[in-house]
N, C-alpha and C. Protein backbone atom coordinates (compact mmCIF):
# COMPACT_ATOMS: atom_id res chain seq x y z
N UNK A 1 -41.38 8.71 -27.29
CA UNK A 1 -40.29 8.07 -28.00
C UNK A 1 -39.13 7.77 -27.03
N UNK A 2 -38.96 8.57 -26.27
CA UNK A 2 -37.72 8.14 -25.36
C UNK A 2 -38.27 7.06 -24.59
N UNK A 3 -39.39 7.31 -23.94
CA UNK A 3 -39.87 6.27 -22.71
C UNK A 3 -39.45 4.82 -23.13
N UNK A 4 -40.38 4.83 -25.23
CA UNK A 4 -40.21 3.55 -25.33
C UNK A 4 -38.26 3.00 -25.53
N UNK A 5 -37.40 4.33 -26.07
CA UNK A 5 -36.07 3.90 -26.13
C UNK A 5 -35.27 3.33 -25.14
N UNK A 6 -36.07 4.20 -23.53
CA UNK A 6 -35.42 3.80 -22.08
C UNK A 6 -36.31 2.16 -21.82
N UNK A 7 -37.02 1.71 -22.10
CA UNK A 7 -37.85 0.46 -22.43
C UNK A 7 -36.70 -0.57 -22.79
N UNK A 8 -36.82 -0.30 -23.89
CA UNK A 8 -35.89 -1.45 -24.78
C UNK A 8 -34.61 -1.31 -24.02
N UNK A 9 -33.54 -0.30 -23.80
CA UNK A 9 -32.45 0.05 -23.42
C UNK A 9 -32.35 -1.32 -22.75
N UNK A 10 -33.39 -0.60 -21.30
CA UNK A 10 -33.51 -1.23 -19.66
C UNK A 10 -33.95 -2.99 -20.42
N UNK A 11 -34.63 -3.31 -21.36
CA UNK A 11 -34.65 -4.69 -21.63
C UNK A 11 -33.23 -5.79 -22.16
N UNK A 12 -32.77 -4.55 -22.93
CA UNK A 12 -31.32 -5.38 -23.24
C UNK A 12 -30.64 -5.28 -22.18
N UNK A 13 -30.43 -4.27 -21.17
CA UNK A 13 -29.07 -4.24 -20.07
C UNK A 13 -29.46 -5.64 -19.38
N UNK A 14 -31.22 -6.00 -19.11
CA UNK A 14 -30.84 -7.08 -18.42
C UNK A 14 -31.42 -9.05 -18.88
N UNK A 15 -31.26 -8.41 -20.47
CA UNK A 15 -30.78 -10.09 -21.21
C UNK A 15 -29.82 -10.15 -20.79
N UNK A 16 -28.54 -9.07 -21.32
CA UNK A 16 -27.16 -9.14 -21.70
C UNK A 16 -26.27 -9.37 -20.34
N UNK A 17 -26.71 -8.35 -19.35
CA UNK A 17 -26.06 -8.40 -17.98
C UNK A 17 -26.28 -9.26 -16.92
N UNK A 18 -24.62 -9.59 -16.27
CA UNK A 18 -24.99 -10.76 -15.38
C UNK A 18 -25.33 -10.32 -13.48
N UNK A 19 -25.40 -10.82 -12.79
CA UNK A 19 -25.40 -10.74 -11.50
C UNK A 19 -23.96 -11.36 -11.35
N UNK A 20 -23.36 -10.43 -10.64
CA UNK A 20 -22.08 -11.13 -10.04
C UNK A 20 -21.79 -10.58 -8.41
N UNK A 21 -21.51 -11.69 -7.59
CA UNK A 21 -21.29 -11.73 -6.24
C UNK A 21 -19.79 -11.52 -6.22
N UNK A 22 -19.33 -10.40 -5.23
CA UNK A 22 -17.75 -10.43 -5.38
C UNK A 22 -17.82 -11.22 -3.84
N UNK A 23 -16.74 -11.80 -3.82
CA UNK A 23 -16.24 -12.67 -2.80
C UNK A 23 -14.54 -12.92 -2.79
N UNK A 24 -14.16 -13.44 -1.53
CA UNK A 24 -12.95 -13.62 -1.64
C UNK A 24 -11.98 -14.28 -2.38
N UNK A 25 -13.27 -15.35 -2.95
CA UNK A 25 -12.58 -15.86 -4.57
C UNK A 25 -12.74 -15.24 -5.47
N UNK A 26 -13.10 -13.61 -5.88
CA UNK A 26 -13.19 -13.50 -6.95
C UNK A 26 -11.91 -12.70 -7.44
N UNK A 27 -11.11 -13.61 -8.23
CA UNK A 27 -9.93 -13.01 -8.73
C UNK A 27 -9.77 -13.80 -10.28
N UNK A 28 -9.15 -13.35 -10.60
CA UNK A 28 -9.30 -13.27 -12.62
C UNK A 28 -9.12 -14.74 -12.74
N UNK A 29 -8.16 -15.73 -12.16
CA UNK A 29 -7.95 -17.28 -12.39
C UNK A 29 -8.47 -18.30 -11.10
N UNK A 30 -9.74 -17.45 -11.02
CA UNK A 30 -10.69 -18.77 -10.25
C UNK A 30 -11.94 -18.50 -11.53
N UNK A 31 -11.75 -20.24 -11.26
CA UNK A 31 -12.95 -20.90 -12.29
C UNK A 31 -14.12 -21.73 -11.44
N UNK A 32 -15.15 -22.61 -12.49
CA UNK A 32 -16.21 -23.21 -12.14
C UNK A 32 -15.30 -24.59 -11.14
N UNK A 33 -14.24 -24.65 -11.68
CA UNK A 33 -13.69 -26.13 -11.04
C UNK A 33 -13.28 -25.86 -9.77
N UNK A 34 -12.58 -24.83 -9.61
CA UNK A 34 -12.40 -24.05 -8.37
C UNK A 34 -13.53 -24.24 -7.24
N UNK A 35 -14.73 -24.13 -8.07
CA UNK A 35 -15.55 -24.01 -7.01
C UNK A 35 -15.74 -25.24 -6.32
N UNK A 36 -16.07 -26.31 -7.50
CA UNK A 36 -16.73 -27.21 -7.56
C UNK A 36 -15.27 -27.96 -6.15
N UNK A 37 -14.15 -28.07 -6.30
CA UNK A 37 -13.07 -28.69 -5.82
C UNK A 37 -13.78 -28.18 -4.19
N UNK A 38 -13.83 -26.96 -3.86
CA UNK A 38 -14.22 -26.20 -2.63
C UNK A 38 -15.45 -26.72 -1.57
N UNK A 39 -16.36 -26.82 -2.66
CA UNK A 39 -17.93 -27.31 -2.13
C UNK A 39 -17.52 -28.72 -1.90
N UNK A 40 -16.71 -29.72 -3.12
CA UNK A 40 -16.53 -30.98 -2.14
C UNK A 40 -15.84 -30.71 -0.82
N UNK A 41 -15.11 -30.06 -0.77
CA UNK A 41 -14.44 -30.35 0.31
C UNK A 41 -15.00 -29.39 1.81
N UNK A 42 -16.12 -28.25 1.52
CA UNK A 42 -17.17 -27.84 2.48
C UNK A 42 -17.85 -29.17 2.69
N UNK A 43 -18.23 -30.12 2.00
CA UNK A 43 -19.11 -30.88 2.32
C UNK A 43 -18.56 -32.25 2.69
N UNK A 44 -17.63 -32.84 2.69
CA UNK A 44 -16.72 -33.90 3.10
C UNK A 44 -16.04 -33.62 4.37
N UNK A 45 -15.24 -32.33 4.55
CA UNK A 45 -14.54 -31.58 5.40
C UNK A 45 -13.30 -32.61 5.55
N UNK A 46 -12.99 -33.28 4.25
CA UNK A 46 -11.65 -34.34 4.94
C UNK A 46 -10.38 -33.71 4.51
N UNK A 47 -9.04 -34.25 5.11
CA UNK A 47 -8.11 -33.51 4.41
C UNK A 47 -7.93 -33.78 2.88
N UNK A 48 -8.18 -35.22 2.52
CA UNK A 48 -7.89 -35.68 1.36
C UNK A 48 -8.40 -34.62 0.66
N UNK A 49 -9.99 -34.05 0.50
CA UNK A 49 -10.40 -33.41 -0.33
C UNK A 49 -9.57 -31.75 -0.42
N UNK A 50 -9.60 -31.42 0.92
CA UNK A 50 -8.87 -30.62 1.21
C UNK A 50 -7.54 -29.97 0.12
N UNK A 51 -6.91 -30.81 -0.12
CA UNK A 51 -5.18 -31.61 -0.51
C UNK A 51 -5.65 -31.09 -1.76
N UNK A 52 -6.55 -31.57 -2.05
CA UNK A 52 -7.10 -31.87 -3.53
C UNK A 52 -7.53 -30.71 -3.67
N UNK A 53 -8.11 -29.94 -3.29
CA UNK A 53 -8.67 -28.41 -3.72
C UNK A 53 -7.23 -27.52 -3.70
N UNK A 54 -6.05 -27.49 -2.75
CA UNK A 54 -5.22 -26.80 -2.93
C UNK A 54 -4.67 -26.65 -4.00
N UNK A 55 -3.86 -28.47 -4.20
CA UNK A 55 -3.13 -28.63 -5.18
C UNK A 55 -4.07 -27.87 -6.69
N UNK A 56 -5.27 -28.29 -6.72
CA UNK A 56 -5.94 -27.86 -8.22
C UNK A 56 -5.73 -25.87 -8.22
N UNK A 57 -6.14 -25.74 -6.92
CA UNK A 57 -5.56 -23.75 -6.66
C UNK A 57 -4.45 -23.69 -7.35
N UNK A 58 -3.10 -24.31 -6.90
CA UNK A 58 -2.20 -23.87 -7.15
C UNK A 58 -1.82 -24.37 -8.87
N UNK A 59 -2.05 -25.26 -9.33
CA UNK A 59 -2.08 -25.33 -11.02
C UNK A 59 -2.98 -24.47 -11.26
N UNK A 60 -4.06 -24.07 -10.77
CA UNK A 60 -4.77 -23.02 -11.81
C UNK A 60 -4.01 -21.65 -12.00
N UNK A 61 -3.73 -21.54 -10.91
CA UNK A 61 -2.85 -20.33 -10.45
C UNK A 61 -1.66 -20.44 -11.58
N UNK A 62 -0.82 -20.98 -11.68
CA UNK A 62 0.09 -21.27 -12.41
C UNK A 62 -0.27 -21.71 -13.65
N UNK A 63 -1.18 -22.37 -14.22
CA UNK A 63 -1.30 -21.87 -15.40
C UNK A 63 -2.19 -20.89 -15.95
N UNK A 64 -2.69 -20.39 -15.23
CA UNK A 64 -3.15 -18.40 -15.54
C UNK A 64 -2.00 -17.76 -15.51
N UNK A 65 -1.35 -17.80 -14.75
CA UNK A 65 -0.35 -16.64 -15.15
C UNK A 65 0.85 -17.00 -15.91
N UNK A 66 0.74 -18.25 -15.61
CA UNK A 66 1.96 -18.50 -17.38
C UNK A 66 1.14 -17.59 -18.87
N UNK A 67 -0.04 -18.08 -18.80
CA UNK A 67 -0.74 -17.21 -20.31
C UNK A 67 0.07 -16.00 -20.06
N UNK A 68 -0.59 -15.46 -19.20
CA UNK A 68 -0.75 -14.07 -19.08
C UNK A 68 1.25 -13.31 -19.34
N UNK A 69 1.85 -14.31 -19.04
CA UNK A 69 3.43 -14.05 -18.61
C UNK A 69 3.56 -14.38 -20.67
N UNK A 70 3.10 -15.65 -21.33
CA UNK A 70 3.31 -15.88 -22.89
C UNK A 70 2.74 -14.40 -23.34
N UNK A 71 1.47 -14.05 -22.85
CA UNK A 71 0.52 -12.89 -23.96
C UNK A 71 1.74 -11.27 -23.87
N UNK A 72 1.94 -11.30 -22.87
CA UNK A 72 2.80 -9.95 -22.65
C UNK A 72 4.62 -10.09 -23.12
N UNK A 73 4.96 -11.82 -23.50
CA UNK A 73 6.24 -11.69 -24.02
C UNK A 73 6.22 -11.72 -25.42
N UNK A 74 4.85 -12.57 -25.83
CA UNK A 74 4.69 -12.65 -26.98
C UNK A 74 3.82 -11.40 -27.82
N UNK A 75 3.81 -10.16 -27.11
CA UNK A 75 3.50 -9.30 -27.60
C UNK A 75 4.05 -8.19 -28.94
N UNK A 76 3.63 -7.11 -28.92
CA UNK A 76 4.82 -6.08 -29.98
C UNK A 76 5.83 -5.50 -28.88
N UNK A 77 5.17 -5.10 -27.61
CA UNK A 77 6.38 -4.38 -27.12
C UNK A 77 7.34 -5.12 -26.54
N UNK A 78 6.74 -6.29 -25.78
CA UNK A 78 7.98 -7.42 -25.37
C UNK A 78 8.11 -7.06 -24.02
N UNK A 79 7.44 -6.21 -23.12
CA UNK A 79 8.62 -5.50 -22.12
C UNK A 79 7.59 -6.20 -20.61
N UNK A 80 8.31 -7.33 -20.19
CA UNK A 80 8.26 -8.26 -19.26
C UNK A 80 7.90 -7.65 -18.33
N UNK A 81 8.54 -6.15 -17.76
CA UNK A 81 8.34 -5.61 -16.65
C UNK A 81 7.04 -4.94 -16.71
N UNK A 82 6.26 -5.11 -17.57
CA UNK A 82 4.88 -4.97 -17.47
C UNK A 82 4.11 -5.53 -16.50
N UNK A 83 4.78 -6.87 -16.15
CA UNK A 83 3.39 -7.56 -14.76
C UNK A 83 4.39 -6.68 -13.69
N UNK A 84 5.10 -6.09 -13.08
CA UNK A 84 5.28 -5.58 -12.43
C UNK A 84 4.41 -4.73 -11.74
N UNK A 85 4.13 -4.44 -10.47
CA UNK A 85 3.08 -3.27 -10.16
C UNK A 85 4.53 -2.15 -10.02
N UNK A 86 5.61 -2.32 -9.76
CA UNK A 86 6.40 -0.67 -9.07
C UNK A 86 6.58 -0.21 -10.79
N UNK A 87 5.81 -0.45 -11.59
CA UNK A 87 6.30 0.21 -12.68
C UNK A 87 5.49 0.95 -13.18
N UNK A 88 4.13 0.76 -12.48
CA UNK A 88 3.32 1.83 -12.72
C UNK A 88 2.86 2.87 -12.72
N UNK A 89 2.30 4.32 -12.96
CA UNK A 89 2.29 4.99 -12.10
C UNK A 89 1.40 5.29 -10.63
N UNK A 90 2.33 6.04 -10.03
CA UNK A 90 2.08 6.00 -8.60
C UNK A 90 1.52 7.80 -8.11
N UNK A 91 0.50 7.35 -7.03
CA UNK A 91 0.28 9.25 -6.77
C UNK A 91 1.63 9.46 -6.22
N UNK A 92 2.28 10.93 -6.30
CA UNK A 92 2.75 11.91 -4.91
C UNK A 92 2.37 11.33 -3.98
N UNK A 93 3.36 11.46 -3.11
CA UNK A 93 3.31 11.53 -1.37
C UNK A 93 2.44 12.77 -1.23
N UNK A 94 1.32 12.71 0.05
CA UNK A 94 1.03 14.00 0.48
C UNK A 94 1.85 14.78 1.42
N UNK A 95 2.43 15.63 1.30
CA UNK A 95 3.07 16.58 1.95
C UNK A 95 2.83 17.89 2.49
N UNK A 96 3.03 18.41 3.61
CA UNK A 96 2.79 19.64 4.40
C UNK A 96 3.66 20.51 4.30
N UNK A 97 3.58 21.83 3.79
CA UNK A 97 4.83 22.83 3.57
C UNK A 97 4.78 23.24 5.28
N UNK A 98 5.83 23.32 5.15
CA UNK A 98 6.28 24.05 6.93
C UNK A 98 6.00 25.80 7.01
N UNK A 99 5.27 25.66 8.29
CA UNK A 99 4.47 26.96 8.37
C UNK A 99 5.19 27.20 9.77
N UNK A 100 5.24 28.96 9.64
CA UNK A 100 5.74 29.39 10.56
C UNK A 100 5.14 30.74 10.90
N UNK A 101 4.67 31.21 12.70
CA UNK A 101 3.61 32.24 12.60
C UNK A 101 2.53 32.00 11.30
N UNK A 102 1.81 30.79 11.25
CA UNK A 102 0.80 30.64 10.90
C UNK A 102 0.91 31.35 9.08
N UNK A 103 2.51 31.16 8.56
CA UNK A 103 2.26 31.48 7.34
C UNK A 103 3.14 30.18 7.32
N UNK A 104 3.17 29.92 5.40
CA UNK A 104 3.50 29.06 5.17
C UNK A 104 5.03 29.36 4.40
N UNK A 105 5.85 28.51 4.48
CA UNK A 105 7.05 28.96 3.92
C UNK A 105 7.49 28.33 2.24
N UNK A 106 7.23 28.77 1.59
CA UNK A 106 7.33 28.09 0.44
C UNK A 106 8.56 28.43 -0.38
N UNK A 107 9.37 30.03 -0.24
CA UNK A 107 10.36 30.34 -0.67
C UNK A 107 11.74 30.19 0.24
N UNK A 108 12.74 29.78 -0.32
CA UNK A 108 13.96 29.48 0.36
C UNK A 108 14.43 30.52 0.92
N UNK A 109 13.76 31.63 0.95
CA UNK A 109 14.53 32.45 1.83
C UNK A 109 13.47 32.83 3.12
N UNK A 110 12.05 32.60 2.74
CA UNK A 110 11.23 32.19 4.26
C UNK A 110 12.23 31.02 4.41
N UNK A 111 12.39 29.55 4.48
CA UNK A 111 13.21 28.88 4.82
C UNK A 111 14.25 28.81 5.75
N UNK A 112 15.13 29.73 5.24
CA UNK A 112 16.26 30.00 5.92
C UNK A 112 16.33 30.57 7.23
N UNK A 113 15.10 32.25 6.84
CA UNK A 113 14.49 32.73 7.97
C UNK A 113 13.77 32.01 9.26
N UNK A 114 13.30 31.43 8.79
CA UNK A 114 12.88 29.65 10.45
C UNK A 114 14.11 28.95 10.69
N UNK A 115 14.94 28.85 10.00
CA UNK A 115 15.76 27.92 10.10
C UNK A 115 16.80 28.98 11.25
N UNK A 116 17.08 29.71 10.76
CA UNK A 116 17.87 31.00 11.58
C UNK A 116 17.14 31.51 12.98
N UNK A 117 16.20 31.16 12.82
CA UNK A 117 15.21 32.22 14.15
C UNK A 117 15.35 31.38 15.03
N UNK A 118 15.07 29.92 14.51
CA UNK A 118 14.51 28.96 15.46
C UNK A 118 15.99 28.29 16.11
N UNK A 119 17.30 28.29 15.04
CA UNK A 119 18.58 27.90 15.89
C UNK A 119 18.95 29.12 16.66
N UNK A 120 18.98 30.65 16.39
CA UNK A 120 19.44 31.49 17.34
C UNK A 120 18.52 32.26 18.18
N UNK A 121 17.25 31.25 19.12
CA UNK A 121 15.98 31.94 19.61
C UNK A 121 16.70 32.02 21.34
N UNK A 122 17.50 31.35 21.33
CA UNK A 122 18.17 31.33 23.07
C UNK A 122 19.09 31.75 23.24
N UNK A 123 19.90 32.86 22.03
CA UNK A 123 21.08 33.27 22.09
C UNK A 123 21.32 34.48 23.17
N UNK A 124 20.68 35.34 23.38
CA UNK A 124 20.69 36.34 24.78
C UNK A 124 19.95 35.67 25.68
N UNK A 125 19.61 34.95 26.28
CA UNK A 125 18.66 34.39 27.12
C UNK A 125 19.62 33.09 27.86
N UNK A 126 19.28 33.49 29.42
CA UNK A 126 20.01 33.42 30.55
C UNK A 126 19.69 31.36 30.73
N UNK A 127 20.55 30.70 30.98
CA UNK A 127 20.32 29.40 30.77
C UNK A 127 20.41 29.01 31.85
N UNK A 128 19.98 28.30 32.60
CA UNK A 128 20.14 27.46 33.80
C UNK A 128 21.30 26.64 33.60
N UNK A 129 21.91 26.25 34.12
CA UNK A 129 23.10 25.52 34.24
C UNK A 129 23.34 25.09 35.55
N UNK A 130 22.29 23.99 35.47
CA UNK A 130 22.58 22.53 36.27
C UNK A 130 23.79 21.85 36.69
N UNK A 131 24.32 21.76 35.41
CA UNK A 131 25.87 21.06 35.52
C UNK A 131 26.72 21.76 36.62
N UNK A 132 27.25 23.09 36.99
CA UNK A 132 27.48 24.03 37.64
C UNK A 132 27.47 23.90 39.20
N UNK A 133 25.94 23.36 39.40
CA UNK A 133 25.33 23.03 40.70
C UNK A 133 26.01 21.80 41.16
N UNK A 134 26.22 20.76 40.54
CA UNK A 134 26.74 19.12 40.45
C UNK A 134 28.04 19.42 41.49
N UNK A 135 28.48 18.90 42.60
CA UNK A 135 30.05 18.82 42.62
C UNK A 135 30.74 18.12 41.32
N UNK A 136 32.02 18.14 41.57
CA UNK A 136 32.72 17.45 40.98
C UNK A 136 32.70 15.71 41.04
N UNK A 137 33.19 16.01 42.58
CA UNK A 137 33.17 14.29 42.64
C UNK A 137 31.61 13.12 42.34
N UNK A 138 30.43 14.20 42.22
CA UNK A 138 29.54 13.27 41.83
C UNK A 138 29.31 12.87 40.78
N UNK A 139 29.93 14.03 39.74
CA UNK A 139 29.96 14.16 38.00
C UNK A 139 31.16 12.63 37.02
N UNK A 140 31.78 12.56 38.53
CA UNK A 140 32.85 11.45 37.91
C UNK A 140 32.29 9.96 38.74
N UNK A 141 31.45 9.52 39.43
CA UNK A 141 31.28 8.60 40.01
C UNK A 141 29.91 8.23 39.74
N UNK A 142 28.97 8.73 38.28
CA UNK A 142 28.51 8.79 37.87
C UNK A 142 28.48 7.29 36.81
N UNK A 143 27.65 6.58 36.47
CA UNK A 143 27.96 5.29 35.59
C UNK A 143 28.64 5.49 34.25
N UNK A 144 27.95 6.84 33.69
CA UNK A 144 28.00 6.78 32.45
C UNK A 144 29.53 7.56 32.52
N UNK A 145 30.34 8.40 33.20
CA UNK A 145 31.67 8.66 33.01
C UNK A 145 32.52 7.82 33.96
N UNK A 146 32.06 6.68 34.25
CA UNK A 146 32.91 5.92 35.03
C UNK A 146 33.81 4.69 33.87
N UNK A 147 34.67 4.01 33.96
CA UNK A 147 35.63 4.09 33.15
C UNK A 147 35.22 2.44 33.08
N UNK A 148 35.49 1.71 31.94
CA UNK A 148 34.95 0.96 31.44
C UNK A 148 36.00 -0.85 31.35
């Protein structure tokens, strides 16, 4: 009984179902004319035809999305900012909690603790001081403190 149910199933999916090729035209307001405008002009290669396939793009284009702009004003909710995409929702950013000694800091007072360690880690610790070494007169004849 099933075999013959998966039978029939598998016979209707493929009356009913089509073959479809996705391609770079396939977007919701390309039609048969679309095509047809295209292939003349693959097969002519002139600009005229050319001209002629754009211009028909760009009215199709424009009147698909006028519908689509009437169906969503002329709706119940009314709310235009529907064709919007920033109104949709969006994932989270992925983000990395800041880890310190290989733990992770998730409470504000780990926080503070990195924040404190890591500004006072050179506070007893003997600094070289370059500047020191410099005479004077080379520190002022220098470009960047030379006078403008």
């Amino acid at each position: 009984m099933v075999q013959e149910y998966a039978i029939i199933l598998e016979s209707l999916w493929n009356k009913h179902s089509k073959y479809i090729k996705i391609t770079k035209h396939s977007k919701a307001w390309w039609n048969k004319e679309c095509n047809l405008k295209l292939n003349a002009y693959c097969i002519s290669k002139s600009m005229v035809d050319w001209k002629e396939f754009k211009g028909f793009v760009k009215k199709t284009k424009r009147s698909f999305f006028n519908k689509k702009i009437q169906e969503i004003a002329l709706s119940k909710n009314k709310r235009l900012w529907n064709l919007m995409n920033w109104v949709k929702k969006h994932k989270l950013l992925a983000i990395k909690a800041i880890q310190f000694n290989r733990q992770l800091c998730i409470e504000y007072e780990d926080l503070w603790n990195v924040l404190h360690y890591t500004l006072n880690s050179t506070q007893n610790q003997q600094i070289a001081s370059l500047l020191n070494e410099i005479p004077m007169k080379l520190q002022y004849e220098w470009p960047l403190f030379s006078k403008i």
